[in-house]
PDB file of N, CA and C in Angstrom:
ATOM      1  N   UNK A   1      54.694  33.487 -57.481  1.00  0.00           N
ATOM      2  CA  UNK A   1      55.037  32.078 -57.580  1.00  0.00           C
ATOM      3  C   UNK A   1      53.796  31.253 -57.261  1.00  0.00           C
ATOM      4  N   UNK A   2      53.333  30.481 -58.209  1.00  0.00           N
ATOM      5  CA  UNK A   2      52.231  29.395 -57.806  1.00  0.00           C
ATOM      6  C   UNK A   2      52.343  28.238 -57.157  1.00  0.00           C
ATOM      7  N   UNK A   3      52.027  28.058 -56.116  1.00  0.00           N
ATOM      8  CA  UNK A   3      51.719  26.546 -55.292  1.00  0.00           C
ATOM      9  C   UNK A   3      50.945  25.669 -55.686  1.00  0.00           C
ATOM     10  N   UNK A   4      52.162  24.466 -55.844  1.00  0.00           N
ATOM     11  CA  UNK A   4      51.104  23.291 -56.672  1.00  0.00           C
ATOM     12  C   UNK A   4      50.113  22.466 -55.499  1.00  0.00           C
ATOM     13  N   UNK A   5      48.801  21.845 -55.198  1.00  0.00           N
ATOM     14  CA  UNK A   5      48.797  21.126 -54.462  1.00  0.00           C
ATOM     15  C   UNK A   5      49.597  20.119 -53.403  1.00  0.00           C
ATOM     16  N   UNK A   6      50.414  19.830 -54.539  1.00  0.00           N
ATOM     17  CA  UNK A   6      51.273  18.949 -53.668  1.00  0.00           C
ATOM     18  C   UNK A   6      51.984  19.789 -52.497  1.00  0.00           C
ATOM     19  N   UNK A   7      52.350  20.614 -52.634  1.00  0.00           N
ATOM     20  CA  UNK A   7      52.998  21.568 -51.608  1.00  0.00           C
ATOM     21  C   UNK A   7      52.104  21.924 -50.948  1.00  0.00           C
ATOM     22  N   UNK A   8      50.841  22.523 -51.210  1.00  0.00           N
ATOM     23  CA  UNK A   8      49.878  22.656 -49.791  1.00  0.00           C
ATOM     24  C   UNK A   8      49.681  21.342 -49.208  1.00  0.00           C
ATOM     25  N   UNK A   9      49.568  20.516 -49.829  1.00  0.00           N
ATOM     26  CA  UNK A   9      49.615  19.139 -48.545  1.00  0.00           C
ATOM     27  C   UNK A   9      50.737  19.022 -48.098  1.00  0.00           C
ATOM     28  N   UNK A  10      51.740  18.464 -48.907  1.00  0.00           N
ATOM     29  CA  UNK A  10      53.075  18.168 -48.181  1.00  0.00           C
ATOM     30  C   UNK A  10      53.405  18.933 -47.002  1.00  0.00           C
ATOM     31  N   UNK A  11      53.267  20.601 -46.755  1.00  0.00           N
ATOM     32  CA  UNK A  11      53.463  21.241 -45.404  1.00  0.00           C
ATOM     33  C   UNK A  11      52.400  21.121 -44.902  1.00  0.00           C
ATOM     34  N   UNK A  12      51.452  20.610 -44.890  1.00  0.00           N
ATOM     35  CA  UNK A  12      50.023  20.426 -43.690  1.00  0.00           C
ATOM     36  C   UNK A  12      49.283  21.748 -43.818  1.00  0.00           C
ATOM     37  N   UNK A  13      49.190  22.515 -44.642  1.00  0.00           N
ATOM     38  CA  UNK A  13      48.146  23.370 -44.895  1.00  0.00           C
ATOM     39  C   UNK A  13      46.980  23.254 -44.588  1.00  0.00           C
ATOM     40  N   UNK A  14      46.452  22.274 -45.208  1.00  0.00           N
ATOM     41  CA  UNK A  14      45.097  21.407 -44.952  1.00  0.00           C
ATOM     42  C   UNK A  14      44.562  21.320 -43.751  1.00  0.00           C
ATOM     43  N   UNK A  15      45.402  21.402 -42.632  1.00  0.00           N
ATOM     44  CA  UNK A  15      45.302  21.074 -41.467  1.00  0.00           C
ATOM     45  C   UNK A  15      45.047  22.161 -40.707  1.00  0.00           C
ATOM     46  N   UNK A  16      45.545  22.983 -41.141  1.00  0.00           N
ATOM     47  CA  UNK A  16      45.670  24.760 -40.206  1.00  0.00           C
ATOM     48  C   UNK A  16      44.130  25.004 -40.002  1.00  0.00           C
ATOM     49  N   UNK A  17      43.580  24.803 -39.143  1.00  0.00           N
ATOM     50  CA  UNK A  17      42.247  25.869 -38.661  1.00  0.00           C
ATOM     51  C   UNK A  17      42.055  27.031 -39.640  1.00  0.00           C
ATOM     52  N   UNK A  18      43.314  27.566 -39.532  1.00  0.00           N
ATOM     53  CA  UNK A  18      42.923  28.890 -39.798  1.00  0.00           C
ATOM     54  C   UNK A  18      43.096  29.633 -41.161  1.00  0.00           C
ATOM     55  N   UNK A  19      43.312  28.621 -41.796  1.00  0.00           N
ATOM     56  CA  UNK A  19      43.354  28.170 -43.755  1.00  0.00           C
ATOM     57  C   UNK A  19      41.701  27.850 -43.602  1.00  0.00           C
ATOM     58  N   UNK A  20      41.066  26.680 -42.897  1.00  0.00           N
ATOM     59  CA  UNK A  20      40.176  26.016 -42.740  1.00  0.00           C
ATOM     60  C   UNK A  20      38.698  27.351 -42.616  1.00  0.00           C
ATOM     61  N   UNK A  21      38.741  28.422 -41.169  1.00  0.00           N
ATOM     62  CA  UNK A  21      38.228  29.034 -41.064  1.00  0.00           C
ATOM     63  C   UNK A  21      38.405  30.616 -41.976  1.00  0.00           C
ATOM     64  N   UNK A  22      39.428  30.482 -42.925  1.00  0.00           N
ATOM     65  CA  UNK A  22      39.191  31.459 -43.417  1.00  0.00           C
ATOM     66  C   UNK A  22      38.732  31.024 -45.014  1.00  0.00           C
ATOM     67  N   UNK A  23      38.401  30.164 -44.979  1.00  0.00           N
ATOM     68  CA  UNK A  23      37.789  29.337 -46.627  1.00  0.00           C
ATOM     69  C   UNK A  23      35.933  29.624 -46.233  1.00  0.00           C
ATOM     70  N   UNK A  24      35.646  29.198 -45.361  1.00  0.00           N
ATOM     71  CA  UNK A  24      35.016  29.136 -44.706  1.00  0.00           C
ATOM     72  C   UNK A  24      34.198  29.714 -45.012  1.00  0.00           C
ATOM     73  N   UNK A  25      34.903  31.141 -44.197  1.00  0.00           N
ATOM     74  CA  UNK A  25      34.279  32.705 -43.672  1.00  0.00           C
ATOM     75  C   UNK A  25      33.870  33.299 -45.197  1.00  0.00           C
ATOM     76  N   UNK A  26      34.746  33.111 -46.411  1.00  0.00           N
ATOM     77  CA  UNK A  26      34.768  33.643 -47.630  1.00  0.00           C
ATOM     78  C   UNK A  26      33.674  32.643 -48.439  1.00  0.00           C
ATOM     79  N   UNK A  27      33.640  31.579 -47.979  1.00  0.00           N
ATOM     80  CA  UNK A  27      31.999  30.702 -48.542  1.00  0.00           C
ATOM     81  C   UNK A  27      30.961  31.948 -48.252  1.00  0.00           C
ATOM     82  N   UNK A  28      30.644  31.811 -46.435  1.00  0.00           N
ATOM     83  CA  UNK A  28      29.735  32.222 -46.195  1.00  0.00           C
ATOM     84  C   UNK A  28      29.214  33.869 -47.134  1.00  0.00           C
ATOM     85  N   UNK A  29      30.546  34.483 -46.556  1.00  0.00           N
ATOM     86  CA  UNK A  29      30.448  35.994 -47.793  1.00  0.00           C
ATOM     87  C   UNK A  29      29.799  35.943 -48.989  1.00  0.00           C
ATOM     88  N   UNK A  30      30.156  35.136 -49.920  1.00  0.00           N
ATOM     89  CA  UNK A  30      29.748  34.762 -51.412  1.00  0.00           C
ATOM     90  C   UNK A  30      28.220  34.402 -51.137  1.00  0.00           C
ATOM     91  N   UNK A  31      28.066  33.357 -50.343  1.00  0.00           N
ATOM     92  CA  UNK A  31      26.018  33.247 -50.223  1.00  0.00           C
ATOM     93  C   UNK A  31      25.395  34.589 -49.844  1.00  0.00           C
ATOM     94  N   UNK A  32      26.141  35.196 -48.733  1.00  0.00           N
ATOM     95  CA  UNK A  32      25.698  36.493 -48.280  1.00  0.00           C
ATOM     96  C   UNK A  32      25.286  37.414 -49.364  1.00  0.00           C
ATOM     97  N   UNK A  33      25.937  37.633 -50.237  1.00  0.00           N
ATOM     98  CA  UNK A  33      26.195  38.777 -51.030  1.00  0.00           C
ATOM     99  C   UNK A  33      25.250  38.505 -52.284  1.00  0.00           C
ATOM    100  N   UNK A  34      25.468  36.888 -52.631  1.00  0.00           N
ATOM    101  CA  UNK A  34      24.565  35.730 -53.284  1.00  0.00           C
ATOM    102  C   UNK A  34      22.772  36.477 -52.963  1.00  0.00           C
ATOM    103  N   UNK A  35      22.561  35.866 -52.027  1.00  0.00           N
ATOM    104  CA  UNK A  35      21.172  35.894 -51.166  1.00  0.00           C
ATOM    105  C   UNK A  35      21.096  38.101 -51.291  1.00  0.00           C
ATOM    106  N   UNK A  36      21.723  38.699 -51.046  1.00  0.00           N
ATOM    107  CA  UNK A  36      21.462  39.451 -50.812  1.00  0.00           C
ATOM    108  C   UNK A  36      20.684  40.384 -52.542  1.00  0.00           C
ATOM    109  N   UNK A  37      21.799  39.909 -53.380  1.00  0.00           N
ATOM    110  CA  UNK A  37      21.478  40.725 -54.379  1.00  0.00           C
ATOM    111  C   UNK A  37      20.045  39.526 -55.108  1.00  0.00           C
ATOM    112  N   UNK A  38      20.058  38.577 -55.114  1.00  0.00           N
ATOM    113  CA  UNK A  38      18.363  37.793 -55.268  1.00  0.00           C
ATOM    114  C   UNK A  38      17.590  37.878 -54.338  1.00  0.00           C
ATOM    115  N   UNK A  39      17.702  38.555 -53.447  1.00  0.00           N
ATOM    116  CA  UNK A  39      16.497  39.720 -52.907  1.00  0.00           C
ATOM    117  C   UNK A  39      16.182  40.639 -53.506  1.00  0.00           C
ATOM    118  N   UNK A  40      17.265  41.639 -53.758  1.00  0.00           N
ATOM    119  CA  UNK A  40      17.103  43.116 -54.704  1.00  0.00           C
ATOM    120  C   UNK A  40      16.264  42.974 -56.391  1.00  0.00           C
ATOM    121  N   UNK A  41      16.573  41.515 -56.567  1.00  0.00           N
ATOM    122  CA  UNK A  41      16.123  41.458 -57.829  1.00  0.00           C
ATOM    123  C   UNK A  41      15.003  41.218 -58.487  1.00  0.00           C
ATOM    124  N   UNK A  42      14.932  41.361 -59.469  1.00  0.00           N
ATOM    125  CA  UNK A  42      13.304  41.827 -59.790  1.00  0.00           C
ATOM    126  C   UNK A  42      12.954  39.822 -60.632  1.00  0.00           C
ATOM    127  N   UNK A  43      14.341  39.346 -60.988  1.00  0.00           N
ATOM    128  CA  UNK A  43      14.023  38.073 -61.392  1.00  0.00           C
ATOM    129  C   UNK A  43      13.236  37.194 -60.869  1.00  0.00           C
ATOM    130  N   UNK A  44      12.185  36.255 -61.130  1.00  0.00           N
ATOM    131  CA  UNK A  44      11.466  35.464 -60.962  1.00  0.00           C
ATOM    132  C   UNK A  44      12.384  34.362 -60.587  1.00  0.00           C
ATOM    133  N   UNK A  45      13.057  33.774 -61.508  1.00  0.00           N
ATOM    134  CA  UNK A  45      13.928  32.531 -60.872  1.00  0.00           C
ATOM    135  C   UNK A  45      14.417  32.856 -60.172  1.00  0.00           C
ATOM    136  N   UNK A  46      15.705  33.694 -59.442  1.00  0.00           N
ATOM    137  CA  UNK A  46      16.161  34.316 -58.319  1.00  0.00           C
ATOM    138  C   UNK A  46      15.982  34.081 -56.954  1.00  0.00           C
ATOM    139  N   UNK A  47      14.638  34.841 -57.399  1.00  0.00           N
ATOM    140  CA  UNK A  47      13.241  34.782 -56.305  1.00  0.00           C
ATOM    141  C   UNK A  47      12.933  33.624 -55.786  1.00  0.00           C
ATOM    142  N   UNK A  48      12.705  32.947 -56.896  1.00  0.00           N
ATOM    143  CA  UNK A  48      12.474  31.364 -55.973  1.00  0.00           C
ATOM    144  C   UNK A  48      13.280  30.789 -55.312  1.00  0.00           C
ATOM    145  N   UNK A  49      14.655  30.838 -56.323  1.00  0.00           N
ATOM    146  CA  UNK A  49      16.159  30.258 -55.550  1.00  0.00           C
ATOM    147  C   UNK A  49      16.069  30.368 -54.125  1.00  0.00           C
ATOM    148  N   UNK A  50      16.017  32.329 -53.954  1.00  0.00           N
ATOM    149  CA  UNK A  50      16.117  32.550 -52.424  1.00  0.00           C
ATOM    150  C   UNK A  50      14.850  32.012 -51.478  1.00  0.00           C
ATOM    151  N   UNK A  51      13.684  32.082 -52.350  1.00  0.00           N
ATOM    152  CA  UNK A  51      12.766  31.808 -51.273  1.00  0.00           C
ATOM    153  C   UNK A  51      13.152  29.528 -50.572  1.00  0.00           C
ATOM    154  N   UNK A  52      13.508  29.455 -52.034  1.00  0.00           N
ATOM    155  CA  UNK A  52      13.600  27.850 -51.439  1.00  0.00           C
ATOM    156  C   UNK A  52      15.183  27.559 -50.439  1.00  0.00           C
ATOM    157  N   UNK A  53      15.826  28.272 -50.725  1.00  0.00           N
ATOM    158  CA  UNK A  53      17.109  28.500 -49.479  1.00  0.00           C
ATOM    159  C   UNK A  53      16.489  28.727 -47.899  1.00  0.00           C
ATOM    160  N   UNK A  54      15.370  29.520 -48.116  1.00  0.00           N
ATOM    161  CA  UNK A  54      14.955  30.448 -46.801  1.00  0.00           C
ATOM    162  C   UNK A  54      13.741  29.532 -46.202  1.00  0.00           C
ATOM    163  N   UNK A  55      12.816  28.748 -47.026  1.00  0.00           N
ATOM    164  CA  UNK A  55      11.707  27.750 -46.466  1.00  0.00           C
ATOM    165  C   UNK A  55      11.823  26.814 -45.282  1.00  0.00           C
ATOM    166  N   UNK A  56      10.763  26.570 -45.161  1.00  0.00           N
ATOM    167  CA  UNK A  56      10.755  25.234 -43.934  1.00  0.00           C
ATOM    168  C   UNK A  56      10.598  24.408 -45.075  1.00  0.00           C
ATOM    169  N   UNK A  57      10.843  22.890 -44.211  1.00  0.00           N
ATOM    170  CA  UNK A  57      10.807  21.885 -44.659  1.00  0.00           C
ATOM    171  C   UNK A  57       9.176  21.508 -45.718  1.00  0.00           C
ATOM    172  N   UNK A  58       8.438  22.257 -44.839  1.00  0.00           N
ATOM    173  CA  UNK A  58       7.150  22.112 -45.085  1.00  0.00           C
ATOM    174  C   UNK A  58       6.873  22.880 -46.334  1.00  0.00           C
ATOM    175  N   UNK A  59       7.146  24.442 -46.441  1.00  0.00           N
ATOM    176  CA  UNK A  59       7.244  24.734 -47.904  1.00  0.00           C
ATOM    177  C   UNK A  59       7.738  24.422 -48.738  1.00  0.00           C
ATOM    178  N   UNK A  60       9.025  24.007 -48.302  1.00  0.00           N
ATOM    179  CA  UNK A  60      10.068  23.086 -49.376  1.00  0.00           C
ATOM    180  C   UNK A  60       9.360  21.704 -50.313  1.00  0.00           C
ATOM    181  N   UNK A  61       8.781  21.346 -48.853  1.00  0.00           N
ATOM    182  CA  UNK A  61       8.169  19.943 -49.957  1.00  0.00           C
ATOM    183  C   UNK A  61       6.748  20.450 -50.800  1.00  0.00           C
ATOM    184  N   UNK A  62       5.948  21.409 -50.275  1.00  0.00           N
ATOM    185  CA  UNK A  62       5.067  22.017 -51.016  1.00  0.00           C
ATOM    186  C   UNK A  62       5.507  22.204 -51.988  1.00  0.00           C
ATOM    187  N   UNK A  63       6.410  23.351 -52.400  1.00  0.00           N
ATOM    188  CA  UNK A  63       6.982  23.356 -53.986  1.00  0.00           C
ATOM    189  C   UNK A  63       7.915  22.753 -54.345  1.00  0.00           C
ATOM    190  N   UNK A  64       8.239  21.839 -54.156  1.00  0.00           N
ATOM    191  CA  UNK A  64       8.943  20.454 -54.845  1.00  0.00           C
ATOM    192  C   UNK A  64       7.983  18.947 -55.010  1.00  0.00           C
ATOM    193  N   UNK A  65       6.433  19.224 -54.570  1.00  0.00           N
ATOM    194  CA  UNK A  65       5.576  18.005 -54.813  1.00  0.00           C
ATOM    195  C   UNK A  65       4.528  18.808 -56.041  1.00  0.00           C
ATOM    196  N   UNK A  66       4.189  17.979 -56.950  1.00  0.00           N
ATOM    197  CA  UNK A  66       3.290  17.887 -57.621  1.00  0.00           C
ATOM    198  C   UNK A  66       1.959  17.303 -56.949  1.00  0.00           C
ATOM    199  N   UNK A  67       0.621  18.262 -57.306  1.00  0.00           N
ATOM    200  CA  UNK A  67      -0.912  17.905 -56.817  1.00  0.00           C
ATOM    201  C   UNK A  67      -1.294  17.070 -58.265  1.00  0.00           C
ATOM    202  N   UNK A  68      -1.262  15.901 -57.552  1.00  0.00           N
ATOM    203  CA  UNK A  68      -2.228  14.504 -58.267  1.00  0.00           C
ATOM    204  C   UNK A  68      -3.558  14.516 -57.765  1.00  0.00           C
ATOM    205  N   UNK A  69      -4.775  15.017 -58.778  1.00  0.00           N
ATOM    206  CA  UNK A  69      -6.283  14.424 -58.238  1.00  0.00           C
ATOM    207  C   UNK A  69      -6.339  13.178 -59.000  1.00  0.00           C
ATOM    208  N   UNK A  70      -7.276  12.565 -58.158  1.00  0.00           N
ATOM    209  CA  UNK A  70      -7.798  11.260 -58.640  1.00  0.00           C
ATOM    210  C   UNK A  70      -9.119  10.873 -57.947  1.00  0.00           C
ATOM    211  N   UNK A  71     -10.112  10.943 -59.305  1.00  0.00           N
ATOM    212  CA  UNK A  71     -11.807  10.758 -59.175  1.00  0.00           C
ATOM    213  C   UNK A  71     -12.185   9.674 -58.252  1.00  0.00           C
ATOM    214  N   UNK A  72     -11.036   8.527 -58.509  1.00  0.00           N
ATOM    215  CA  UNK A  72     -11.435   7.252 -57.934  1.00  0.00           C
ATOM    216  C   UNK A  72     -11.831   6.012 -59.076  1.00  0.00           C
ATOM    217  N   UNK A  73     -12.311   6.738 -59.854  1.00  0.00           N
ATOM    218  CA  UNK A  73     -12.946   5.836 -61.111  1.00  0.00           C
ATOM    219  C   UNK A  73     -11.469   5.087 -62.238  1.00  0.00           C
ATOM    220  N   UNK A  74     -11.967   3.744 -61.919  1.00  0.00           N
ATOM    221  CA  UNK A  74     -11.073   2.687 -62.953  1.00  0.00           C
ATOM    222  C   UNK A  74     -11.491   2.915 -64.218  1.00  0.00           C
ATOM    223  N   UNK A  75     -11.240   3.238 -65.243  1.00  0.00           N
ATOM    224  CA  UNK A  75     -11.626   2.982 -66.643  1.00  0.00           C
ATOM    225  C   UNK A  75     -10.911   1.402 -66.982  1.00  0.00           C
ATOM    226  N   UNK A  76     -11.738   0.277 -67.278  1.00  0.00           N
ATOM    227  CA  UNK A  76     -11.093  -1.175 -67.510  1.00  0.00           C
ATOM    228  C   UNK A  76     -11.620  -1.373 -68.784  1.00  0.00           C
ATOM    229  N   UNK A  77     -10.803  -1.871 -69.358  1.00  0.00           N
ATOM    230  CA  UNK A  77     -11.572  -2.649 -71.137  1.00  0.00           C
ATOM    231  C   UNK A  77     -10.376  -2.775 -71.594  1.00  0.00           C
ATOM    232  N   UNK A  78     -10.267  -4.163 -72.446  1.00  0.00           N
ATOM    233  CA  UNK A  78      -8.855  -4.432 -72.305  1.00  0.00           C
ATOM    234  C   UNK A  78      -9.166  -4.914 -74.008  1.00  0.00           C
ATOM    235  N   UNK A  79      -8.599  -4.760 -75.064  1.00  0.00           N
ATOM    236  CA  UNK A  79      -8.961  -5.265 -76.263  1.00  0.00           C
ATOM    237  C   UNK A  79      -8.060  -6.444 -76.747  1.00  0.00           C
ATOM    238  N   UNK A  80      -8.143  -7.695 -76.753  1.00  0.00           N
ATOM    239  CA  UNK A  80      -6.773  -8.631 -77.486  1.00  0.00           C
ATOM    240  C   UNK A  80      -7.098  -9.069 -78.706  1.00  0.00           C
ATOM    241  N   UNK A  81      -6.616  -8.469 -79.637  1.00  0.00           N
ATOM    242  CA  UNK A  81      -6.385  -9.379 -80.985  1.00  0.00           C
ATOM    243  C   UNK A  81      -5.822 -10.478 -81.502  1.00  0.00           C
ATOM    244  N   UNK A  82      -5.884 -11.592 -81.764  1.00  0.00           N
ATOM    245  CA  UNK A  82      -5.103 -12.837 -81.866  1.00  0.00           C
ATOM    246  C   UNK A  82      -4.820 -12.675 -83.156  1.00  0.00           C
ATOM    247  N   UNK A  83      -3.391 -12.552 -83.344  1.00  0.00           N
ATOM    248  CA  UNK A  83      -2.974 -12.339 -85.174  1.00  0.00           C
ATOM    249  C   UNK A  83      -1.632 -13.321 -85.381  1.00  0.00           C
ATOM    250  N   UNK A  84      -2.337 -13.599 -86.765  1.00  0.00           N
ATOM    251  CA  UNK A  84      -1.359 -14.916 -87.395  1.00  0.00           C
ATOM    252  C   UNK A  84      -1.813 -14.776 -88.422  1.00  0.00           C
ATOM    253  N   UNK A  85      -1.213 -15.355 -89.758  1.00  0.00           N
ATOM    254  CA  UNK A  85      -1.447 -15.387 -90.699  1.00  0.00           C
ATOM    255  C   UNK A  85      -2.996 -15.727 -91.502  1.00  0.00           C
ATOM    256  N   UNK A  86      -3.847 -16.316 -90.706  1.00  0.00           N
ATOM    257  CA  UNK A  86      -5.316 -16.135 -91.209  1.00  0.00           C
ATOM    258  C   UNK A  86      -6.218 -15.131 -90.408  1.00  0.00           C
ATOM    259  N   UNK A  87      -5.421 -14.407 -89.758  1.00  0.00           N
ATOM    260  CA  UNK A  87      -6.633 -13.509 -88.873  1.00  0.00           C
ATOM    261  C   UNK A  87      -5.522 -12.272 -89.028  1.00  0.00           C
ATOM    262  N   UNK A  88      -4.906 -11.152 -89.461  1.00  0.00           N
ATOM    263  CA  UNK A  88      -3.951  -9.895 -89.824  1.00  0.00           C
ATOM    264  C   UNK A  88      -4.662  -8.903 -88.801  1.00  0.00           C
ATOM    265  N   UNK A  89      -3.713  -8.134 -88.281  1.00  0.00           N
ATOM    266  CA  UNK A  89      -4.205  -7.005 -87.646  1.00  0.00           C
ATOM    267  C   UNK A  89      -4.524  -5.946 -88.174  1.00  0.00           C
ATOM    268  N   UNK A  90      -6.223  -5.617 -88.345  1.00  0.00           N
ATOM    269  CA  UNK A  90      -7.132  -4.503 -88.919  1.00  0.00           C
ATOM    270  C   UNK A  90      -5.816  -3.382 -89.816  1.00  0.00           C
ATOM    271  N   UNK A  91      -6.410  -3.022 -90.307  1.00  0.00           N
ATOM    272  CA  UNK A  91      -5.344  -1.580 -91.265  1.00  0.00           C
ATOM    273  C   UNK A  91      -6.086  -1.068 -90.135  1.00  0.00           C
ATOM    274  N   UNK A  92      -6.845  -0.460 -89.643  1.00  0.00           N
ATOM    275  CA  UNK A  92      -7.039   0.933 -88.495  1.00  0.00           C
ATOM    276  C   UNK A  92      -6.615   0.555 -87.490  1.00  0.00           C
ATOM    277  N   UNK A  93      -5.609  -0.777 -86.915  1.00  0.00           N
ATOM    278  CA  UNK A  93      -5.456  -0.679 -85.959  1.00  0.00           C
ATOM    279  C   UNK A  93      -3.848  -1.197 -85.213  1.00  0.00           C
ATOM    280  N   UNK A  94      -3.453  -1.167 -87.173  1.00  0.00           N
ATOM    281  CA  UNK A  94      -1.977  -1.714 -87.156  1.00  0.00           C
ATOM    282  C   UNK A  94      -0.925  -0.750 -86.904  1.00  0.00           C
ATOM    283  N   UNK A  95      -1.403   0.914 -86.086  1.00  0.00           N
ATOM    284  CA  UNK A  95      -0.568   1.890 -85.806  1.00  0.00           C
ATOM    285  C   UNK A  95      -0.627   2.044 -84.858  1.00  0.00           C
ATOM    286  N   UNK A  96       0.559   1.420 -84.395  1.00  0.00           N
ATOM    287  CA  UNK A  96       1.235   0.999 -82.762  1.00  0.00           C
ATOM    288  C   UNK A  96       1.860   2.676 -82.234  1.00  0.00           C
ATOM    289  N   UNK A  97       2.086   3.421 -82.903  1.00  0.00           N
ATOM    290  CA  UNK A  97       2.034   5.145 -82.348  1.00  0.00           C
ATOM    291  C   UNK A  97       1.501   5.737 -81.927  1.00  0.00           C
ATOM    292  N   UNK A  98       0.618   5.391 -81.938  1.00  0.00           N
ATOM    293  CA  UNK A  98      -0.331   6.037 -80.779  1.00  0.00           C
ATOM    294  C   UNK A  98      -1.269   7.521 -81.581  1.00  0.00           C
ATOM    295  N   UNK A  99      -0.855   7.588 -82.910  1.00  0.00           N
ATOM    296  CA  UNK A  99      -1.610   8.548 -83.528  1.00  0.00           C
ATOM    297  C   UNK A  99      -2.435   7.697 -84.128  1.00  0.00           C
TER     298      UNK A  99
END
């Protein structure tokens, strides 16, 4: 016979500790078993999964930040064309795409 929600609330199920601690206990199992076999495995993604579960904060943000260098140097030059009907924007330079 299946129990609809409404019946696990209506008798206070929800409430029992020990509904509570045994949901729980069966999470923890599933990561256990989770974590255990992406150890055994030879997968690369896996691997990382578990290693980023298992990190400090400090490795964590290591491989979740991208390394930005920057020379220091501004490149500035700014080109404005004034276009209206007696001055048209160049044919080499009327391709706003960027190719």
């Amino acid at each position: 016979m299946d129990t609809s929600r409404a019946t696990f609330y209506n008798h206070g199920l929800d409430k029992l500790d020990t509904i509570k601690d045994a949901l729980e206990q069966n999470r923890i199992n599933v990561k256990k078993g989770l974590r255990k076999k992406w150890y055994e495995s030879d997968n690369a993604t896996t691997q990382i999964a578990l290693y980023r579960l298992t990190s400090t904060d400090e490795e964590l943000s290591k491989l979740n930040s991208q390394k930005v260098e920057h020379s220091g140097e501004l490149k500035t030059g700014v080109t404005v064309h004034i276009v209206n009907a007696e001055n048209p924007i160049p044919e080499s330079e009327s391709d706003v795409s960027g190719q």
